[in-house]
N, C-alpha and C. Protein backbone atom coordinates (compact mmCIF):
# COMPACT_ATOMS: atom_id res chain seq x y z
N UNK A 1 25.71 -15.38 -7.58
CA UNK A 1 25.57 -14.40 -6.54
C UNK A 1 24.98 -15.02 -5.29
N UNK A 2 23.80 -16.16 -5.46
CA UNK A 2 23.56 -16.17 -4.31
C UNK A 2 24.42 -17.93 -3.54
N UNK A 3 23.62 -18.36 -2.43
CA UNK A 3 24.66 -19.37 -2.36
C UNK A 3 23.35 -20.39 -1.43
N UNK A 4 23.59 -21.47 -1.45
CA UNK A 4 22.55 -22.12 -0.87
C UNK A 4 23.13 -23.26 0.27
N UNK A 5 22.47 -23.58 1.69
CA UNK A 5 22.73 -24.51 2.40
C UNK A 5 23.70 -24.27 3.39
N UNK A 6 25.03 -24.94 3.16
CA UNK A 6 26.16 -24.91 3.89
C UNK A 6 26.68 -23.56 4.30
N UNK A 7 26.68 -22.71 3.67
CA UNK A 7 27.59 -21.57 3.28
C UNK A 7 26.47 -20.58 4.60
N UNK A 8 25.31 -20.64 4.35
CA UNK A 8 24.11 -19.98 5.38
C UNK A 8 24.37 -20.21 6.57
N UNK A 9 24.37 -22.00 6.61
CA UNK A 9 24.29 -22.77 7.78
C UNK A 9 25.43 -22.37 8.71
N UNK A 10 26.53 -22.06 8.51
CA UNK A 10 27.81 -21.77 8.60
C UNK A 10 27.58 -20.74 9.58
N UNK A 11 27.06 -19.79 9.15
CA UNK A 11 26.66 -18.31 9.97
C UNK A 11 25.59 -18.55 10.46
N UNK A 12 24.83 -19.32 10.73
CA UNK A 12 23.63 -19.09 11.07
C UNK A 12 23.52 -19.17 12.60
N UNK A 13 24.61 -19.19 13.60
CA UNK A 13 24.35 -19.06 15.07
C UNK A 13 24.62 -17.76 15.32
N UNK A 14 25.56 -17.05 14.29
CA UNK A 14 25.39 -15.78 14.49
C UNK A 14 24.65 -14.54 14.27
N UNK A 15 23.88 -15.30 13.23
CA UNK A 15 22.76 -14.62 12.58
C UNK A 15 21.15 -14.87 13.54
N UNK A 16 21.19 -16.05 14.01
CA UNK A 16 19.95 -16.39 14.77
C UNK A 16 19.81 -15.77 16.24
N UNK A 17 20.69 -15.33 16.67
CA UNK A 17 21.19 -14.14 18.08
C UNK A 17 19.70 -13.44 17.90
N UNK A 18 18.65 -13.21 19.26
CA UNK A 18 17.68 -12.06 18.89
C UNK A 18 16.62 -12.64 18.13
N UNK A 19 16.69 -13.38 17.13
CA UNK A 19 15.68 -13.95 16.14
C UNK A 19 14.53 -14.53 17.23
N UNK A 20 13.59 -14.90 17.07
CA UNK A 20 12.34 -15.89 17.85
C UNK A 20 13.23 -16.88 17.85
N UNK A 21 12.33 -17.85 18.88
CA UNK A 21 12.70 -19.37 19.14
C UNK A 21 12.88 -20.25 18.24
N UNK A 22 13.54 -20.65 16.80
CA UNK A 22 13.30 -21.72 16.04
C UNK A 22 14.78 -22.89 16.40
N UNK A 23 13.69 -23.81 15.84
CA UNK A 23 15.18 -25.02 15.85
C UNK A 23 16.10 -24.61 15.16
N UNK A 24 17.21 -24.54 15.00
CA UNK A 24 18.20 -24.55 14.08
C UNK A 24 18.29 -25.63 12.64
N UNK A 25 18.49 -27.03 13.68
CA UNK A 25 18.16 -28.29 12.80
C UNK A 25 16.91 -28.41 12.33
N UNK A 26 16.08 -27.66 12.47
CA UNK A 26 14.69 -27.37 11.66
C UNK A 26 14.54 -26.79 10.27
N UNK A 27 15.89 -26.26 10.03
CA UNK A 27 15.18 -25.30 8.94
C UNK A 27 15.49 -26.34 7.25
N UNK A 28 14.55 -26.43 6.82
CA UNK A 28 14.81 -27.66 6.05
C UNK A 28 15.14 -26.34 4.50
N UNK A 29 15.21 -25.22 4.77
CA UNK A 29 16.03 -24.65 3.20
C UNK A 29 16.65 -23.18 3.76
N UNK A 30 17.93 -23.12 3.05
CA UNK A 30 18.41 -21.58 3.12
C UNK A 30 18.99 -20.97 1.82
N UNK A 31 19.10 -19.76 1.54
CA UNK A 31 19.68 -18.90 0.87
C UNK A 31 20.45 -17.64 1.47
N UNK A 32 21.36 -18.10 0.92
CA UNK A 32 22.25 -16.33 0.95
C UNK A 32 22.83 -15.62 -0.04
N UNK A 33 22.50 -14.47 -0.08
CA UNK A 33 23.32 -13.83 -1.71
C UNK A 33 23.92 -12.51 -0.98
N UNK A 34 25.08 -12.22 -1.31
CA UNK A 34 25.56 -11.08 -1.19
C UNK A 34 25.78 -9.89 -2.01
N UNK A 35 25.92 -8.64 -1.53
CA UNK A 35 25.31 -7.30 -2.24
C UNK A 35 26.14 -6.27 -2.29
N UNK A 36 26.51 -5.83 -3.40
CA UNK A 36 27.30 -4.93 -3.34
C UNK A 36 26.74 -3.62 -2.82
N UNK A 37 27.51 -2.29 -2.93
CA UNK A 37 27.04 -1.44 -2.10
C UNK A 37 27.03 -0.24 -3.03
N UNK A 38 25.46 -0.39 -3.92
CA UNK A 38 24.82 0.10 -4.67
C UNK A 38 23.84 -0.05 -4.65
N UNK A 39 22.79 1.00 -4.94
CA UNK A 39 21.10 1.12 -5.10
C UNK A 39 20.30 -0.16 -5.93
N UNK A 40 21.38 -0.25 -7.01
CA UNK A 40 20.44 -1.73 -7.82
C UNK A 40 20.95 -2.76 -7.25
N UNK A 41 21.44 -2.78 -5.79
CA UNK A 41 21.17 -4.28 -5.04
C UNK A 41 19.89 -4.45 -4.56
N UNK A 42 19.12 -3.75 -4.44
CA UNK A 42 18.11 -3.84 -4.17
C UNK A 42 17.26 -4.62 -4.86
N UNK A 43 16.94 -4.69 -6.55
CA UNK A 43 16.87 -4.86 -7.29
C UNK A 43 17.53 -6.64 -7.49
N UNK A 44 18.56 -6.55 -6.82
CA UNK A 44 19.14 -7.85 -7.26
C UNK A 44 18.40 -8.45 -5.95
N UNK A 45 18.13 -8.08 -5.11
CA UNK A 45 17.77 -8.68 -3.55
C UNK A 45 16.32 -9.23 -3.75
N UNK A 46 15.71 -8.76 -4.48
CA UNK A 46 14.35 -9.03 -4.83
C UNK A 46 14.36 -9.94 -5.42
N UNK A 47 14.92 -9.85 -6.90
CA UNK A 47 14.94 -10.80 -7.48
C UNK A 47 15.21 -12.31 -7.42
N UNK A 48 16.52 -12.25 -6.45
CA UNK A 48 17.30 -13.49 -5.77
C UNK A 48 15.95 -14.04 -4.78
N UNK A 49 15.26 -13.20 -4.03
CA UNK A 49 14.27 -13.50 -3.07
C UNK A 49 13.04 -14.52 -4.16
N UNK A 50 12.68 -13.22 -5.17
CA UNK A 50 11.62 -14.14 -5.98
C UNK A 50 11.82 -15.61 -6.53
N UNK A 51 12.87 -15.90 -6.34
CA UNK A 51 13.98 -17.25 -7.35
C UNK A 51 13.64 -18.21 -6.55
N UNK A 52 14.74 -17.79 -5.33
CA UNK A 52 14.49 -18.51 -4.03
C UNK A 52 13.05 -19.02 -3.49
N UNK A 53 11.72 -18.48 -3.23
CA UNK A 53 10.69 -18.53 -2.67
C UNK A 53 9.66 -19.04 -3.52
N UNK A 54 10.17 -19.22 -5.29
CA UNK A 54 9.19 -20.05 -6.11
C UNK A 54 10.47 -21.31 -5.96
N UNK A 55 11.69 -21.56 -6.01
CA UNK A 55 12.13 -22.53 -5.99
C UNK A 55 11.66 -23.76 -4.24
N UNK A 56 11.34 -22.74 -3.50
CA UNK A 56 11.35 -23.23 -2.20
C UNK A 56 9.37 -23.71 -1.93
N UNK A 57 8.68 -23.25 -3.19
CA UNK A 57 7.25 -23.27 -3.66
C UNK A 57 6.33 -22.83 -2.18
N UNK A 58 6.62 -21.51 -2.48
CA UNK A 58 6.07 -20.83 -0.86
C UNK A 58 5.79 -19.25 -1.80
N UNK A 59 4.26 -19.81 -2.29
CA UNK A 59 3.52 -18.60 -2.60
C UNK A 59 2.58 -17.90 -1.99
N UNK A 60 1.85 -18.26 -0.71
CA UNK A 60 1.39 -17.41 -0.32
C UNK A 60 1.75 -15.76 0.53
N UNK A 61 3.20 -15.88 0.67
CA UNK A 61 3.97 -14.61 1.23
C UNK A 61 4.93 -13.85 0.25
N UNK A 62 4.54 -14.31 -0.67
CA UNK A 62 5.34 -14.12 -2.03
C UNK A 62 5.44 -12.72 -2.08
N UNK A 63 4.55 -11.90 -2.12
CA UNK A 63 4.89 -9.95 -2.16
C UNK A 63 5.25 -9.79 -0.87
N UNK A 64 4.77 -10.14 0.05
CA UNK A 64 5.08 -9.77 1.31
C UNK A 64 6.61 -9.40 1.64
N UNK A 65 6.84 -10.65 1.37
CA UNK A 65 8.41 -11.42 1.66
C UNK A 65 9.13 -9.98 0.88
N UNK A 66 8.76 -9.92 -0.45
CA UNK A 66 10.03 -9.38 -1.61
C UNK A 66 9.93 -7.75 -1.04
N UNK A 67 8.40 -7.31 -0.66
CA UNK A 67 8.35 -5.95 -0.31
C UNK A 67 9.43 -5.98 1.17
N UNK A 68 9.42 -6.23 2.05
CA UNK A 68 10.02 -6.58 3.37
C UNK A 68 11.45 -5.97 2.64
N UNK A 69 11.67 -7.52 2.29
CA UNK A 69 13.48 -7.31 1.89
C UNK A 69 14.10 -6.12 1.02
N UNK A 70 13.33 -5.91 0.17
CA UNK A 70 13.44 -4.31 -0.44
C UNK A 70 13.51 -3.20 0.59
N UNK A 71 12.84 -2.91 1.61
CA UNK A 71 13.00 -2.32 2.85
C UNK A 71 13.73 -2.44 3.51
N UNK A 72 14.74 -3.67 4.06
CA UNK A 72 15.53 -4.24 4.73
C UNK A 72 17.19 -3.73 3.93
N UNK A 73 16.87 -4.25 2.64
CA UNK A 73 17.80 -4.30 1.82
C UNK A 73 18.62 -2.42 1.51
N UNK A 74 17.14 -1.59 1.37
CA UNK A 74 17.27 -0.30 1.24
C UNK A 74 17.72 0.16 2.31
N UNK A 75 17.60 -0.08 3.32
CA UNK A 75 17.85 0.42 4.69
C UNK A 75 19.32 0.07 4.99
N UNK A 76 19.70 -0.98 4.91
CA UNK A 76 21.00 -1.69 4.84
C UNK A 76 21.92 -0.34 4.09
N UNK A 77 21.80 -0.37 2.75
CA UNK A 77 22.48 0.51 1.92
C UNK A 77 22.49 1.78 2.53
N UNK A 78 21.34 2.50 2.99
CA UNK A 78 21.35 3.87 3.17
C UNK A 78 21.47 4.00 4.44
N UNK A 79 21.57 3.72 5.20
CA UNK A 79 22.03 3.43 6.75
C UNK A 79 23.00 2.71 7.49
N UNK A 80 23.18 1.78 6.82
CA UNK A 80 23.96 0.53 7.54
C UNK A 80 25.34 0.81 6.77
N UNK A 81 25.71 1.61 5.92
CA UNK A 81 27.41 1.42 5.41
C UNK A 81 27.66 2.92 5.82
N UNK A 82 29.01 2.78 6.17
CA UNK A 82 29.39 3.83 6.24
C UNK A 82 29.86 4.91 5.10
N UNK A 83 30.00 5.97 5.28
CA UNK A 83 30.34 6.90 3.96
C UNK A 83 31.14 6.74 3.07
N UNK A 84 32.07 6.40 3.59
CA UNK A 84 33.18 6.35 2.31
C UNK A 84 33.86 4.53 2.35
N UNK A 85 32.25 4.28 2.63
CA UNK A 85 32.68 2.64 1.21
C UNK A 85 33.21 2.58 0.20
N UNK A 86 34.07 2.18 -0.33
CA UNK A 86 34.57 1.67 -1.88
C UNK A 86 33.29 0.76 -2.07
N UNK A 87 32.73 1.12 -3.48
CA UNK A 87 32.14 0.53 -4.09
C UNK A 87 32.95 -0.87 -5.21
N UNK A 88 34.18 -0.96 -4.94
CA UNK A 88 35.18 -1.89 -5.72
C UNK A 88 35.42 -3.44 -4.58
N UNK A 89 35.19 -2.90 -2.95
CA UNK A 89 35.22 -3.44 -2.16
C UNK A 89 34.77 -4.50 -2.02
N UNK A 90 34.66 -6.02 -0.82
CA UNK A 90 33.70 -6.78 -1.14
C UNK A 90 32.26 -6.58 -0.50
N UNK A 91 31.19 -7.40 -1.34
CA UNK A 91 30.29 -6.80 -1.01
C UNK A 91 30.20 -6.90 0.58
N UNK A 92 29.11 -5.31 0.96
CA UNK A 92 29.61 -5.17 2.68
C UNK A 92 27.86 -5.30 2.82
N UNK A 93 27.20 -5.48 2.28
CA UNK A 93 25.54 -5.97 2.78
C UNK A 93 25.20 -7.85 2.23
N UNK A 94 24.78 -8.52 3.08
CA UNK A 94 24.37 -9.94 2.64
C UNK A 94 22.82 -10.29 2.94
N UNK A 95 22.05 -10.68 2.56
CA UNK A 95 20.40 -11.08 2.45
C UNK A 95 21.00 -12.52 2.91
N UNK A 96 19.99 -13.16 3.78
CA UNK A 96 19.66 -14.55 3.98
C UNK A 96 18.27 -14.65 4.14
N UNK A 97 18.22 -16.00 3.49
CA UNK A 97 16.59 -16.36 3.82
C UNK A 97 17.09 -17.67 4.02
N UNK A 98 15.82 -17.84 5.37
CA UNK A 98 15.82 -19.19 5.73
C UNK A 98 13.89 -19.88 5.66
N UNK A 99 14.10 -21.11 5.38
CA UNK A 99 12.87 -21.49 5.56
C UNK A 99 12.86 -22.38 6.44
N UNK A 100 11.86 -22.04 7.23
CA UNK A 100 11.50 -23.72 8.59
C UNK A 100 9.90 -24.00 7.95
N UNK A 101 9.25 -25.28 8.15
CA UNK A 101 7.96 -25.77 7.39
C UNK A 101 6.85 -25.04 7.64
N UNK A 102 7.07 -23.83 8.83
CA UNK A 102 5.74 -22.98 9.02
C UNK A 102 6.26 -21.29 8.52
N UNK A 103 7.81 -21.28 8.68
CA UNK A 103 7.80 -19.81 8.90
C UNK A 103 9.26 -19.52 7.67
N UNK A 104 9.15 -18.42 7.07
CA UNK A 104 10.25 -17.89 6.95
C UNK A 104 10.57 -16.45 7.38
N UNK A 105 12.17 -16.71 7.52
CA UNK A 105 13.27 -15.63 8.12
C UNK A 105 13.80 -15.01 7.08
N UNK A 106 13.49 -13.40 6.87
CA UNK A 106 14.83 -13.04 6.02
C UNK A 106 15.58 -12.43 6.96
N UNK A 107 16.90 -11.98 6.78
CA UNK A 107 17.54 -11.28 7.62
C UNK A 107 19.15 -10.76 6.64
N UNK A 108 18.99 -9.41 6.88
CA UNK A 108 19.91 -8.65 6.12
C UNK A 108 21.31 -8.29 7.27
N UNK A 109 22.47 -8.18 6.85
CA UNK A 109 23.38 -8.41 7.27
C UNK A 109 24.25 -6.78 7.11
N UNK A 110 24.52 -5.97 7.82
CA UNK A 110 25.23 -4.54 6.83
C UNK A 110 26.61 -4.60 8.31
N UNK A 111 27.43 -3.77 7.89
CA UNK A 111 28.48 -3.49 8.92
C UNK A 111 27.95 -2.12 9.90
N UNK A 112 26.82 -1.93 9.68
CA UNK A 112 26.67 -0.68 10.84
C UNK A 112 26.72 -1.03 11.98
N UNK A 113 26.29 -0.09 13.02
CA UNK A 113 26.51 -0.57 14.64
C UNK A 113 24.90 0.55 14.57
N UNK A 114 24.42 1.43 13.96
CA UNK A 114 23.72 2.42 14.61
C UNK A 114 22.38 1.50 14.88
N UNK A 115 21.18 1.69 15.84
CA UNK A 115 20.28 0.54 16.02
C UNK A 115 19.24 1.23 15.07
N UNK A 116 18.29 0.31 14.56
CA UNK A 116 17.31 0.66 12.87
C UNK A 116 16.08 1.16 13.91
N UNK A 117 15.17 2.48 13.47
CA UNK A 117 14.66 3.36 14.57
C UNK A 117 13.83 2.94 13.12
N UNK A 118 12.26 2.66 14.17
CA UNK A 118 11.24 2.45 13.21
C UNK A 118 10.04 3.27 13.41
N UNK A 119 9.60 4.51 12.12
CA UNK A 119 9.23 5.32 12.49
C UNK A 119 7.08 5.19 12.88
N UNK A 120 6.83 6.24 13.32
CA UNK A 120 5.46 5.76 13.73
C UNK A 120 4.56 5.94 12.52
N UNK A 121 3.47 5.39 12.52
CA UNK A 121 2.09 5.15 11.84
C UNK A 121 1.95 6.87 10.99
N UNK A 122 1.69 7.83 12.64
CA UNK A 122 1.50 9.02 11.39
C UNK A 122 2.74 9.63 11.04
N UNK A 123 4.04 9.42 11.50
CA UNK A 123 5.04 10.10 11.64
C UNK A 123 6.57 10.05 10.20
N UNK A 124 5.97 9.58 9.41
CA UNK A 124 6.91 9.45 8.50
C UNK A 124 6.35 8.27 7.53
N UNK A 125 4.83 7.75 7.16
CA UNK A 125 4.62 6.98 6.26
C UNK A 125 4.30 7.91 5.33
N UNK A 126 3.95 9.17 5.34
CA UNK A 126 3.81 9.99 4.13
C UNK A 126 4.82 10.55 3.62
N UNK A 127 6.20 10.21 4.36
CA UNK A 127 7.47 11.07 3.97
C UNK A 127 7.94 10.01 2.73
N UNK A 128 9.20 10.25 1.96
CA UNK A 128 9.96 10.54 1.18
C UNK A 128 10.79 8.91 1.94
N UNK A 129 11.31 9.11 3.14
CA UNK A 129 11.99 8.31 4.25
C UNK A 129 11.63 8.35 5.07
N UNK A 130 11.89 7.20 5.79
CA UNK A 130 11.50 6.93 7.33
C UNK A 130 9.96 5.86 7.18
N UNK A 131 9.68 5.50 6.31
CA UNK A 131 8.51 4.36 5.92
C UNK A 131 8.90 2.91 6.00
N UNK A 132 10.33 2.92 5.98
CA UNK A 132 10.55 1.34 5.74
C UNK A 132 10.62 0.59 7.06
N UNK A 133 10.99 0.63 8.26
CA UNK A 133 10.66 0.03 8.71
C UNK A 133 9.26 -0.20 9.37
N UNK A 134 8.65 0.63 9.30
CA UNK A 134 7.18 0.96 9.32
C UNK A 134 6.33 -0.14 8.30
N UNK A 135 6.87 0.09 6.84
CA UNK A 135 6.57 -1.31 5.96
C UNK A 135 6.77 -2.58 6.59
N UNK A 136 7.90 -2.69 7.18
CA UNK A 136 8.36 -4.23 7.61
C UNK A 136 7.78 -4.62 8.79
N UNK A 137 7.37 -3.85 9.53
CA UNK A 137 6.43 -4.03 10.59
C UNK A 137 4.83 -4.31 10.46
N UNK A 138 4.52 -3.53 9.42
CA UNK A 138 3.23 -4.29 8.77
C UNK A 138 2.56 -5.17 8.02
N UNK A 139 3.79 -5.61 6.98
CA UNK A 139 3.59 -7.06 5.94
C UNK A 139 4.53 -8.26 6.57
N UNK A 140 5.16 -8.17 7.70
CA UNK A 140 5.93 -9.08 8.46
C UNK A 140 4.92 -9.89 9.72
N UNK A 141 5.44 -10.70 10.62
CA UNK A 141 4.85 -11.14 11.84
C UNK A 141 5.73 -10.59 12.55
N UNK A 142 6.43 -10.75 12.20
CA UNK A 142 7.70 -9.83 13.60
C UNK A 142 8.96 -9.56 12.79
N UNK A 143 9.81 -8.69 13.74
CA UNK A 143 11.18 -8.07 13.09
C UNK A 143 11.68 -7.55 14.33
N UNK A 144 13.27 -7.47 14.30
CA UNK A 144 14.05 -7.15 14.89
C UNK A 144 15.48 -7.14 14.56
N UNK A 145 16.02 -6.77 15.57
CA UNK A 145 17.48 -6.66 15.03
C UNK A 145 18.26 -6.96 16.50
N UNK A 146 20.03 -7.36 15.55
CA UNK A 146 20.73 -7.11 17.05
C UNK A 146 22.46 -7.01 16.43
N UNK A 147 23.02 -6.79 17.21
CA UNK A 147 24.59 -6.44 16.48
C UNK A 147 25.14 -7.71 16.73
N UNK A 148 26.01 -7.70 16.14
CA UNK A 148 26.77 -8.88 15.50
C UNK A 148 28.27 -8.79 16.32
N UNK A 149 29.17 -9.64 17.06
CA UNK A 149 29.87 -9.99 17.71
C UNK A 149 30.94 -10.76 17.34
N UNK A 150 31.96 -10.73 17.39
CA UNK A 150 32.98 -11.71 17.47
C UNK A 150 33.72 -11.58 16.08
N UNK A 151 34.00 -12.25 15.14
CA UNK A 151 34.74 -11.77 13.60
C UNK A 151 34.04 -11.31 12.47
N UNK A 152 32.18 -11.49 12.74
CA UNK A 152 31.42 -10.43 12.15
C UNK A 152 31.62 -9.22 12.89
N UNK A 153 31.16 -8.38 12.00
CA UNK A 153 31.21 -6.62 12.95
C UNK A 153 29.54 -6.81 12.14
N UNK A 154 29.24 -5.54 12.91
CA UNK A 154 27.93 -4.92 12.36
C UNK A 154 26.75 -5.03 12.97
N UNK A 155 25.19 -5.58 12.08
CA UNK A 155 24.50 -5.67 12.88
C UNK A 155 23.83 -6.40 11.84
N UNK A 156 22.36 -7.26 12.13
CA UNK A 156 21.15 -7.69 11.54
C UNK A 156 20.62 -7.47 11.76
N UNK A 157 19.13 -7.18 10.69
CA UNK A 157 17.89 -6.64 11.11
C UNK A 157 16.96 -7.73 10.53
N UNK A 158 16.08 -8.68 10.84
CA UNK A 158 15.39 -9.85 10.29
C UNK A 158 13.62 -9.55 10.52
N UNK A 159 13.57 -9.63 9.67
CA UNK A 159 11.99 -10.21 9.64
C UNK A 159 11.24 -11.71 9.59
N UNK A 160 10.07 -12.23 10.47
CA UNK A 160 10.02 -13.19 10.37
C UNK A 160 8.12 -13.45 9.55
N UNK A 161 8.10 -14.31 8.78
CA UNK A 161 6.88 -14.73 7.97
C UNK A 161 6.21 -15.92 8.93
N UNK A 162 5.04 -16.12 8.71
CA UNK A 162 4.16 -17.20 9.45
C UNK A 162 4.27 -17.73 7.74
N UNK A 163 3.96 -18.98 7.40
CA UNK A 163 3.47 -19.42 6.18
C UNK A 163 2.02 -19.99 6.70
């Protein structure tokens, strides 16, 4: 499921659009796994994250990181696809993580266009929904998003880690 290096690297000028300033030729590890368009991707997104981030031996952001992408990942699904996805389809959400020697990037990939509205402090952390990007804004250093151009469609929404 997931895929490592080349396959990241590949996309990664289109994915880095919006992101902070990093080198490109800096990032000395990547991962990408792609997700079908079901609730227990989420589940798989975590897991692939936890794999990745003890293989990449970067424990001090270790919950941080997996809570983030669970947010990212959930949001993707319940926002970012449109209604009448085929679930037989290929998968239409992708997770990347990148590592550079101070920081890591995750950044989730969905075909939406709508922009990810992040709700306020008192305004939806006690709700049901509307907490997640509110989460990713608080166990992250930064996050953002931007739409995607040219033979991608859609949009990314990334979070970035200090290590």
């Amino acid at each position: 499921m997931g895929t490592n290096g080349s396959t990241m690297l590949e996309s990664y000028d289109a994915l880095r659009q919006g992101l902070p300033p990093l080198d490109p030729s800096a990032v000395s590890s990547a991962a990408s796994c792609a997700l079908p368009a079901r609730y227990e991707a989420v589940r798989t997104a975590r897991d692939f994250t936890r794999r990745t981030l003890a293989d990449w031996d970067v424990p001090e952001r270790f919950d941080d990181i997996c809570l983030v992408v669970s947010e990212l990942v959930t949001n993707a699904l319940r926002h970012g696809l449109p209604a009448d996805t085929p679930h037989g389809q290929d998968p239409p959400v992708r997770l990347h993580l990148m590592r550079w020697a101070s920081r890591v990037v995750c950044a989730v990939r969905d075909p939406g266009s709508d922009s990810p509205v992040a709700g306020e402090a008192g305004d939806g952390v006690a709700a049901e929904s509307g907490r997640g990007l509110f989460l990713v804004g608080s166990f992250s250093d930064g996050w953002g998003w931007h739409p995607l151009a040219g033979r991608l469609s859609g949009k990314v929404v990334w979070a970035l880690f200090r290590l």
